[in-house]
C-alpha atoms as a PDB file:
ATOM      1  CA  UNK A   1      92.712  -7.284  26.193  1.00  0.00           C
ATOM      2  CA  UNK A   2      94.658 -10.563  24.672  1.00  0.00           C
ATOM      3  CA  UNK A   3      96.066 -10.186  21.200  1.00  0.00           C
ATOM      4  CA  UNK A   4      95.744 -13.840  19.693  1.00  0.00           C
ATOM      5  CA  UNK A   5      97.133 -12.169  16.574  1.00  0.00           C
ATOM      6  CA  UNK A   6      97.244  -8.858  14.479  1.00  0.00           C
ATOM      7  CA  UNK A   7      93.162 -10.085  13.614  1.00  0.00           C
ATOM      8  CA  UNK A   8      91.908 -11.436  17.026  1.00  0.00           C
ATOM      9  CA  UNK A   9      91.882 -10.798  20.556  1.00  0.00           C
ATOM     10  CA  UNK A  10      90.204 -11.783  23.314  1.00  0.00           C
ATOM     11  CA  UNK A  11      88.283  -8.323  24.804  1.00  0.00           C
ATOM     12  CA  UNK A  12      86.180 -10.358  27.881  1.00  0.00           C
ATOM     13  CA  UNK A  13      85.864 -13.000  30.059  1.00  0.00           C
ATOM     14  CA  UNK A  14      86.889 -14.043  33.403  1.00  0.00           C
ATOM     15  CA  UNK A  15      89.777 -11.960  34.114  1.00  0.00           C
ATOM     16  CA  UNK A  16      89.398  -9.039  31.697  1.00  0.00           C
ATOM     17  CA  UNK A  17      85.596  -8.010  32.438  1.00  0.00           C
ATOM     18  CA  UNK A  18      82.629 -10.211  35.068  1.00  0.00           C
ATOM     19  CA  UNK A  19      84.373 -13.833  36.022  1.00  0.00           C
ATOM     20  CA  UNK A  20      80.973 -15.596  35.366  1.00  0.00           C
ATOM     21  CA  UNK A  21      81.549 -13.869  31.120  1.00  0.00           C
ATOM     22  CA  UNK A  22      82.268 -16.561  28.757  1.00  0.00           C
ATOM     23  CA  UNK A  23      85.233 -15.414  26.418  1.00  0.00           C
ATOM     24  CA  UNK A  24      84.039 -12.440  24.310  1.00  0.00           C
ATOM     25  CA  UNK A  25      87.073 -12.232  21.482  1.00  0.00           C
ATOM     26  CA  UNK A  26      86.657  -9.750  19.087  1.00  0.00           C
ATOM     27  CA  UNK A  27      87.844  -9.735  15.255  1.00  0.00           C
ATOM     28  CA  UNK A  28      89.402  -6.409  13.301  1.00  0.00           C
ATOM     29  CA  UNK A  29      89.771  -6.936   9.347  1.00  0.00           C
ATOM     30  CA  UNK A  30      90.593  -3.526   7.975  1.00  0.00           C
ATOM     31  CA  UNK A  31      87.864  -1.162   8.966  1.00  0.00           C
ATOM     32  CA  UNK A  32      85.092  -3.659  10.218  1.00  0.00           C
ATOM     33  CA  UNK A  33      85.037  -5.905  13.276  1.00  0.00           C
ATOM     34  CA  UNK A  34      83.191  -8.453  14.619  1.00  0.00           C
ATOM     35  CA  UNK A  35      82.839  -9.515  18.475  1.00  0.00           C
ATOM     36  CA  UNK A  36      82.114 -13.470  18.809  1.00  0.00           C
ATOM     37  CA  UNK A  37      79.581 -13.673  21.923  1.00  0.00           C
ATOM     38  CA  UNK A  38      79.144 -11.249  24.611  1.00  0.00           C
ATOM     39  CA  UNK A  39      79.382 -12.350  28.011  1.00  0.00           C
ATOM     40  CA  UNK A  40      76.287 -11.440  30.788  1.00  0.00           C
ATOM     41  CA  UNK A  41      76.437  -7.721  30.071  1.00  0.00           C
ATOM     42  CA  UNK A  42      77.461  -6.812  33.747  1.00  0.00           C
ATOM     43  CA  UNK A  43      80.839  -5.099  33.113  1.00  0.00           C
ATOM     44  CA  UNK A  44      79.802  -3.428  29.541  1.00  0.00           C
ATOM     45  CA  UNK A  45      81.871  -0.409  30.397  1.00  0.00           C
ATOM     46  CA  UNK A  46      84.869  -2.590  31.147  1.00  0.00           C
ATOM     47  CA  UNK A  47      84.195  -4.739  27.820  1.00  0.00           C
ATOM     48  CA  UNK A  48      84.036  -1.570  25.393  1.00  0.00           C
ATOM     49  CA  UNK A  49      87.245  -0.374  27.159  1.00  0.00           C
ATOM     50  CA  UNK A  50      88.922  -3.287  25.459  1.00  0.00           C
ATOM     51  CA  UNK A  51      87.318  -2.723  22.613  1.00  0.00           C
ATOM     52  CA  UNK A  52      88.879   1.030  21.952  1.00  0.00           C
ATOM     53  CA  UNK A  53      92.483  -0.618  22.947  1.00  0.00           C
ATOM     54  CA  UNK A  54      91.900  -2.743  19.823  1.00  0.00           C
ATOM     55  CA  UNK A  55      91.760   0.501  17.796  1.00  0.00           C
ATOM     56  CA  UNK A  56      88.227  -0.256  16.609  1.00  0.00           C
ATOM     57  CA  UNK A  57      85.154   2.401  17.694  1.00  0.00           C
ATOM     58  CA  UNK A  58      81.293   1.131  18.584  1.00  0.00           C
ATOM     59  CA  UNK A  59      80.454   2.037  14.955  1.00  0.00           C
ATOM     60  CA  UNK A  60      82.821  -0.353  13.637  1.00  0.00           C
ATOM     61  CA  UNK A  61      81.605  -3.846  15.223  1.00  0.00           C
ATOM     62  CA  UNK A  62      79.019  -4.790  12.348  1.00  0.00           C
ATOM     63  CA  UNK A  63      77.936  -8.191  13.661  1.00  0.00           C
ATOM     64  CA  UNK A  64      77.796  -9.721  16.838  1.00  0.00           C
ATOM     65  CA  UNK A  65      78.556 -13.838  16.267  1.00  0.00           C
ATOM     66  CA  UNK A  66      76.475 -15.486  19.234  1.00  0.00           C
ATOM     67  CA  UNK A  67      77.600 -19.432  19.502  1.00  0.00           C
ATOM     68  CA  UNK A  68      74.854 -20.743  21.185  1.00  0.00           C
ATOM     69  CA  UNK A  69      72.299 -18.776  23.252  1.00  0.00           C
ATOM     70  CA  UNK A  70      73.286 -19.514  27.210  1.00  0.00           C
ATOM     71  CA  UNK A  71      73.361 -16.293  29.138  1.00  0.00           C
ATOM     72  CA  UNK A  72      77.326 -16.298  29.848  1.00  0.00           C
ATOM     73  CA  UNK A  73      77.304 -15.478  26.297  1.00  0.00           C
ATOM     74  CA  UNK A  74      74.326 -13.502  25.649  1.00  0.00           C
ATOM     75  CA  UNK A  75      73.376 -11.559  28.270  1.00  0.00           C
ATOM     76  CA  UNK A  76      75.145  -8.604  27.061  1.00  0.00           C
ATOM     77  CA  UNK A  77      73.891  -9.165  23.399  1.00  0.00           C
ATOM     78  CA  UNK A  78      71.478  -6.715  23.691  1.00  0.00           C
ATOM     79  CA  UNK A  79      73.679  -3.834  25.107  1.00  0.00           C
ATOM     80  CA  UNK A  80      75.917  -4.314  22.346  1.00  0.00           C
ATOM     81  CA  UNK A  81      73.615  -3.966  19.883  1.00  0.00           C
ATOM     82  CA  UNK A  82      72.396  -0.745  21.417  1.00  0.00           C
ATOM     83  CA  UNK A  83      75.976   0.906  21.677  1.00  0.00           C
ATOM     84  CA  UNK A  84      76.907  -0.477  18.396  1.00  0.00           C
ATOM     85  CA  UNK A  85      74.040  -1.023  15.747  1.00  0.00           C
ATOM     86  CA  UNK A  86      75.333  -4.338  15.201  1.00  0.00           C
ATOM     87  CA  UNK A  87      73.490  -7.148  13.412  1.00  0.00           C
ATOM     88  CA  UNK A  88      73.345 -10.370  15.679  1.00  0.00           C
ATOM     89  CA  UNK A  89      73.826 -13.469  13.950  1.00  0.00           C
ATOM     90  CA  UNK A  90      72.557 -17.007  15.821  1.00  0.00           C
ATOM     91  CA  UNK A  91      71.438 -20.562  14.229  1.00  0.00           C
ATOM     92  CA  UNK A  92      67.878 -20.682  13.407  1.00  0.00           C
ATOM     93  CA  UNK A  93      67.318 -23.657  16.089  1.00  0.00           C
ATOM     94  CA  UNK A  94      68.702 -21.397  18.723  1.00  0.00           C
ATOM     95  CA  UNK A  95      66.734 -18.166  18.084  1.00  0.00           C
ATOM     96  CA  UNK A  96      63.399 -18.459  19.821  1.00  0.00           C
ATOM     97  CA  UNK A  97      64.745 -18.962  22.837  1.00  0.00           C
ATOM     98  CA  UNK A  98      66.609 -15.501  22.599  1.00  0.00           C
ATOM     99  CA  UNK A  99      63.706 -14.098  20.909  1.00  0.00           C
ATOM    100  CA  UNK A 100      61.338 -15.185  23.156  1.00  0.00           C
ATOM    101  CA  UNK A 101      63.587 -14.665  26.483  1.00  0.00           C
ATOM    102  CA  UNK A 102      63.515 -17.950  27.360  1.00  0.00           C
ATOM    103  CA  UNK A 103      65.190 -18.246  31.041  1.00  0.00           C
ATOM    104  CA  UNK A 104      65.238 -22.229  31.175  1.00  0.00           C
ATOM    105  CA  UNK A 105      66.755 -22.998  28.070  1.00  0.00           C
ATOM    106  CA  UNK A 106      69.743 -20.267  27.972  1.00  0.00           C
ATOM    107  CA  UNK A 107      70.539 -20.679  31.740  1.00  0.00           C
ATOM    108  CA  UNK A 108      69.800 -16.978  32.417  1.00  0.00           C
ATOM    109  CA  UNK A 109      67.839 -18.505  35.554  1.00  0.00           C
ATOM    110  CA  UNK A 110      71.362 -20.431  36.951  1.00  0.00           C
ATOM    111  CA  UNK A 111      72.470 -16.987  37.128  1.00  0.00           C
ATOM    112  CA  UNK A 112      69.984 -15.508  39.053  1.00  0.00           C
ATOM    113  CA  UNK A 113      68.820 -13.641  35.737  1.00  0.00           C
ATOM    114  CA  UNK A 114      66.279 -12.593  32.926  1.00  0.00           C
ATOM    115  CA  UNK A 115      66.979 -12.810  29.798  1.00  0.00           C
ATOM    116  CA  UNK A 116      64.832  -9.871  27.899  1.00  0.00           C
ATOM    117  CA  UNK A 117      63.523 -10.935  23.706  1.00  0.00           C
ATOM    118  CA  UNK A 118      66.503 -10.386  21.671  1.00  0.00           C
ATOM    119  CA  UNK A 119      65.732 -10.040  18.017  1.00  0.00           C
ATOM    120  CA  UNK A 120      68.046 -12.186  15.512  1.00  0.00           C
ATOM    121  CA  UNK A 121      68.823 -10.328  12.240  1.00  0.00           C
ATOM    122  CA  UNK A 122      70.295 -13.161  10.373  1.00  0.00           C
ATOM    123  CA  UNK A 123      69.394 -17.257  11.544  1.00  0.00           C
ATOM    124  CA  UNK A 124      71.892 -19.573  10.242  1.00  0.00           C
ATOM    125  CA  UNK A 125      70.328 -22.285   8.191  1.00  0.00           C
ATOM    126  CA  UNK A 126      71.649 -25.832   8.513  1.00  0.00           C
ATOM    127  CA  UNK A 127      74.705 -27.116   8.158  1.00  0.00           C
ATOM    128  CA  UNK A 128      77.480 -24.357   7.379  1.00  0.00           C
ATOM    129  CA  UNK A 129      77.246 -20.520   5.895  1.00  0.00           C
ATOM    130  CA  UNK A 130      79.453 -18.421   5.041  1.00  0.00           C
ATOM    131  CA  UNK A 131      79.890 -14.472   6.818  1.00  0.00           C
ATOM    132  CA  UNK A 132      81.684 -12.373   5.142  1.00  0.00           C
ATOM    133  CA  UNK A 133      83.754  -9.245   7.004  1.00  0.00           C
ATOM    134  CA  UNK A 134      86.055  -6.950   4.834  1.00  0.00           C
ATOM    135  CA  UNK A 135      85.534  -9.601   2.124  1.00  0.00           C
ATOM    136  CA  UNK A 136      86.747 -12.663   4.452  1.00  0.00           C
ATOM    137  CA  UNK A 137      84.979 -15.521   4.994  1.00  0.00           C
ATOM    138  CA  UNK A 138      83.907 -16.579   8.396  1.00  0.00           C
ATOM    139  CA  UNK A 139      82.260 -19.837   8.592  1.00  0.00           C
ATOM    140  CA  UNK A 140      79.756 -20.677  10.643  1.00  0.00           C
ATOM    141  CA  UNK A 141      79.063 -24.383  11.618  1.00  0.00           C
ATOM    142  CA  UNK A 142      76.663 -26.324  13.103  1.00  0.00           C
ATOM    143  CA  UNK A 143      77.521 -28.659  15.913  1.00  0.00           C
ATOM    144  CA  UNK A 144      74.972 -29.434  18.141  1.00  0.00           C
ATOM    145  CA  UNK A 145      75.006 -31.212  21.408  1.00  0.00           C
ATOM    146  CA  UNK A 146      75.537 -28.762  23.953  1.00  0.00           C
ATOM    147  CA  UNK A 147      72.761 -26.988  22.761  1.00  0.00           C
ATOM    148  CA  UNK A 148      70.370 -26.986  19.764  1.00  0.00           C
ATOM    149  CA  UNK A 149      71.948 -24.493  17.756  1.00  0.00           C
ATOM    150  CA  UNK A 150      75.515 -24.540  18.905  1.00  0.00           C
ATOM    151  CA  UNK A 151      77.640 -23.046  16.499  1.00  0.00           C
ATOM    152  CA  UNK A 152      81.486 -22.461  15.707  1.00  0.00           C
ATOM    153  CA  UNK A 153      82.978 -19.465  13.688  1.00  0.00           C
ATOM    154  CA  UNK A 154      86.333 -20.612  11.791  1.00  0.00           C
ATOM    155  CA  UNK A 155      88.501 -17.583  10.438  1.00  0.00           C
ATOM    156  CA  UNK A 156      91.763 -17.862   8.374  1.00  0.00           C
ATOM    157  CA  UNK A 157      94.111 -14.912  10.207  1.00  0.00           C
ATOM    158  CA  UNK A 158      97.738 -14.858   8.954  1.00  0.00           C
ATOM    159  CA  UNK A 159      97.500 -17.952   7.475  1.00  0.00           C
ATOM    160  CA  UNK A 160      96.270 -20.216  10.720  1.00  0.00           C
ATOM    161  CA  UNK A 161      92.843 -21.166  11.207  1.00  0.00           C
ATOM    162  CA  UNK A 162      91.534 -19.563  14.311  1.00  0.00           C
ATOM    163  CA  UNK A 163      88.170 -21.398  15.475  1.00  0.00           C
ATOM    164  CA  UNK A 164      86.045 -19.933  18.015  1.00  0.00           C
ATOM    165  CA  UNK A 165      84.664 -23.116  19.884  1.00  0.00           C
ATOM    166  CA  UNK A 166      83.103 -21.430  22.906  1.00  0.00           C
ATOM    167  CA  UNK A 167      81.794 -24.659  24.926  1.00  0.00           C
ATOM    168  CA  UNK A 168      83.617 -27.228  23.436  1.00  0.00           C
ATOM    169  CA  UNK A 169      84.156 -29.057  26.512  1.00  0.00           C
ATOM    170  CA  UNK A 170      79.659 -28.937  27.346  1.00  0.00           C
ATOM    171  CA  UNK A 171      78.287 -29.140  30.025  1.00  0.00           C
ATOM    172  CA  UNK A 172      74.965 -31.696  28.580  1.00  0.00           C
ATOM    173  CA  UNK A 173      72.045 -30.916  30.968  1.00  0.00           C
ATOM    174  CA  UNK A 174      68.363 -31.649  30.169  1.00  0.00           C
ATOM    175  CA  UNK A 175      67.212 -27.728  30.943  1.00  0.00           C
ATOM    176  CA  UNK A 176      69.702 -26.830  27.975  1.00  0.00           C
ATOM    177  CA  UNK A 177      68.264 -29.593  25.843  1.00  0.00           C
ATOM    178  CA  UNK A 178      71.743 -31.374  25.110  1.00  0.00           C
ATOM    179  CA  UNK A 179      72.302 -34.206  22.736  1.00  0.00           C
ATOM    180  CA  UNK A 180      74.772 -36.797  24.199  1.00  0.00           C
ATOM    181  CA  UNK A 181      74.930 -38.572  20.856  1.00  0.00           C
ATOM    182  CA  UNK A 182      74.963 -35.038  18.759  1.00  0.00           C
ATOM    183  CA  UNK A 183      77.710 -33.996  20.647  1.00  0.00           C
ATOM    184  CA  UNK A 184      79.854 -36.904  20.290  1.00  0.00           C
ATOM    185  CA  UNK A 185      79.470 -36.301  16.764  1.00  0.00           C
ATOM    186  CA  UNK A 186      80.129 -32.650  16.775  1.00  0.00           C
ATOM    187  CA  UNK A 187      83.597 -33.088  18.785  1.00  0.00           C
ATOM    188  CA  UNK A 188      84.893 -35.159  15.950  1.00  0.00           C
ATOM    189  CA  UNK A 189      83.590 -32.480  13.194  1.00  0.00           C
ATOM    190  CA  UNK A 190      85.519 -30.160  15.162  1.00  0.00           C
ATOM    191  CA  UNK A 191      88.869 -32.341  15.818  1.00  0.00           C
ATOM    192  CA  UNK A 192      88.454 -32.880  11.369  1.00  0.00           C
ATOM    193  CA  UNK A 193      88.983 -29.139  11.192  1.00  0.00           C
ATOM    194  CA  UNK A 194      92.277 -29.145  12.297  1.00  0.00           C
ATOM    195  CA  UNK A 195      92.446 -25.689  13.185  1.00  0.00           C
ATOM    196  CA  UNK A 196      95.817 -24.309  14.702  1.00  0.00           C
ATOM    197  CA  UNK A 197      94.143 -22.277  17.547  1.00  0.00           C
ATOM    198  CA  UNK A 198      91.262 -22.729  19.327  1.00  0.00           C
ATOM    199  CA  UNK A 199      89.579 -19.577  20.663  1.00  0.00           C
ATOM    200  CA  UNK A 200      87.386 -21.624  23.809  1.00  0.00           C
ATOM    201  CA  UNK A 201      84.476 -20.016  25.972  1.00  0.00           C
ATOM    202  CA  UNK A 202      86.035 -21.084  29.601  1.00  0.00           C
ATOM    203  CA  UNK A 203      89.450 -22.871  29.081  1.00  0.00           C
ATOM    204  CA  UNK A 204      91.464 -20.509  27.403  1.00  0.00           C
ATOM    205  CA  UNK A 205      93.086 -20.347  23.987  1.00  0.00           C
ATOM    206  CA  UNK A 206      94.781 -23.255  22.726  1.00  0.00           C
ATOM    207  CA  UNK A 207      97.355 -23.031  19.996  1.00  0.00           C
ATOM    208  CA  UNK A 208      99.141 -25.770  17.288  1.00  0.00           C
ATOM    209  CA  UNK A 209      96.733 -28.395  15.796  1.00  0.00           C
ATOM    210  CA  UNK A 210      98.132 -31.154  18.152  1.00  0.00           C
ATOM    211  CA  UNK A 211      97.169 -29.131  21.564  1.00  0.00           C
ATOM    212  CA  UNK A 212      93.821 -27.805  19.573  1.00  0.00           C
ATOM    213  CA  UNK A 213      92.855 -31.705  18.538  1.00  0.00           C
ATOM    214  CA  UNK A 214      93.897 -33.227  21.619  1.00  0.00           C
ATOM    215  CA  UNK A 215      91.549 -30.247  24.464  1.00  0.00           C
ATOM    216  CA  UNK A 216      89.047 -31.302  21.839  1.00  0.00           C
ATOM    217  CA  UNK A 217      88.929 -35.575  21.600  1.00  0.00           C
ATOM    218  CA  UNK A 218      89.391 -35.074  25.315  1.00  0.00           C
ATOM    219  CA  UNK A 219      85.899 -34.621  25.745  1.00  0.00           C
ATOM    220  CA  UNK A 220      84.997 -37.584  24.173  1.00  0.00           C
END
């Protein structure tokens, strides 16, 4: 695993567990942790491995904070929730096509994959809500384009904002419904955030607001 600091790491992904996983980085406030996406569920062993050298047990992940629904980052939702009782968490727009298994719209079938129904315990609503772990607020914001129901999680961890912008940098492709315009828009929502590391799904982590703002307008 990557520490990113005393409050994040980075427990899968290319390099640490399957190299087709999206980043999986997982969050420890006191006694409760989160995990922000999953990765395609192909080295789960491997993941929870990194998960126990973060001193935090299966009984302690709480919620599992899905970005958007693509199968790099949710195919191994529902082994998660299995081995750790955890709620999943995904905006409303994105939910029926993990509820329903959709293999178009996540991407499951560029993998060679299904995608089984995945339940969603809580749907984020609109714009921006507010998650709450130990008492700290995680926000969760809507920024389409990349998908319907893209979302970003922004945490304050000894006093930086950490944001966990998973596909910041796309790709747009009709089977994943992209917005062109949407995402425009989102990438300068996220640059306003100024956030001094970026936690990103396939580029790495990012850190000071200048390297954070510039990865992001990049994509413009």
């Amino acid at each position: 695993m990557k520490r990113i600091t005393e409050e994040v790491f980075q427990v899968g992904g290319g390099g640490l567990t399957s190299p087709e996983d999206a980043a999986v980085y997982l969050v420890r406030i006191g006694g409760e942790a989160a995990l922000v996406d999953a990765g395609c569920g192909r080295s789960r062993d491997r993941l929870f491995r990194h998960i126990a050298a973060c001193d935090v047990s299966p009984g302690q992940v709480g919620c599992l904070l899905i970005t958007h629904c693509h199968y790099d980052h949710t195919g191994g939702a529902a082994a998660v929730r299995e081995r750790t009782g955890c709620r999943i968490v995904a905006h409303a727009l994105e939910a029926p096509y993990l509820e329903n298994g959709d293999n178009t719209v996540t991407a499951a079938a560029w993998y060679g994959a299904r995608l089984d129904p995945l339940p969603v315990d809580r749907k984020i609503q609109g714009e921006e809500e507010t998650i709450l772990l130990e008492g700290r607020p995680i926000r969760a914001i809507h920024v389409p384009g990349h998908s319907p129901g893209s979302l970003v999680y922004l945490l304050e961890s000894e006093g930086q904002k950490v944001l966990f912008g998973q596909d910041v940098h796309g790709p747009l492709h009709p089977d994943l419904l992209s917005d062109p315009a949407a995402y425009r828009r989102s990438l300068e929502r996220l640059a306003a955030l100024e956030a001094d590391i970026l936690c990103e799904g396939h580029y790495g982590v990012f850190r000071g607001r200048n390297e954070v703002r510039d990865f992001i307008r990049s994509f413009l």
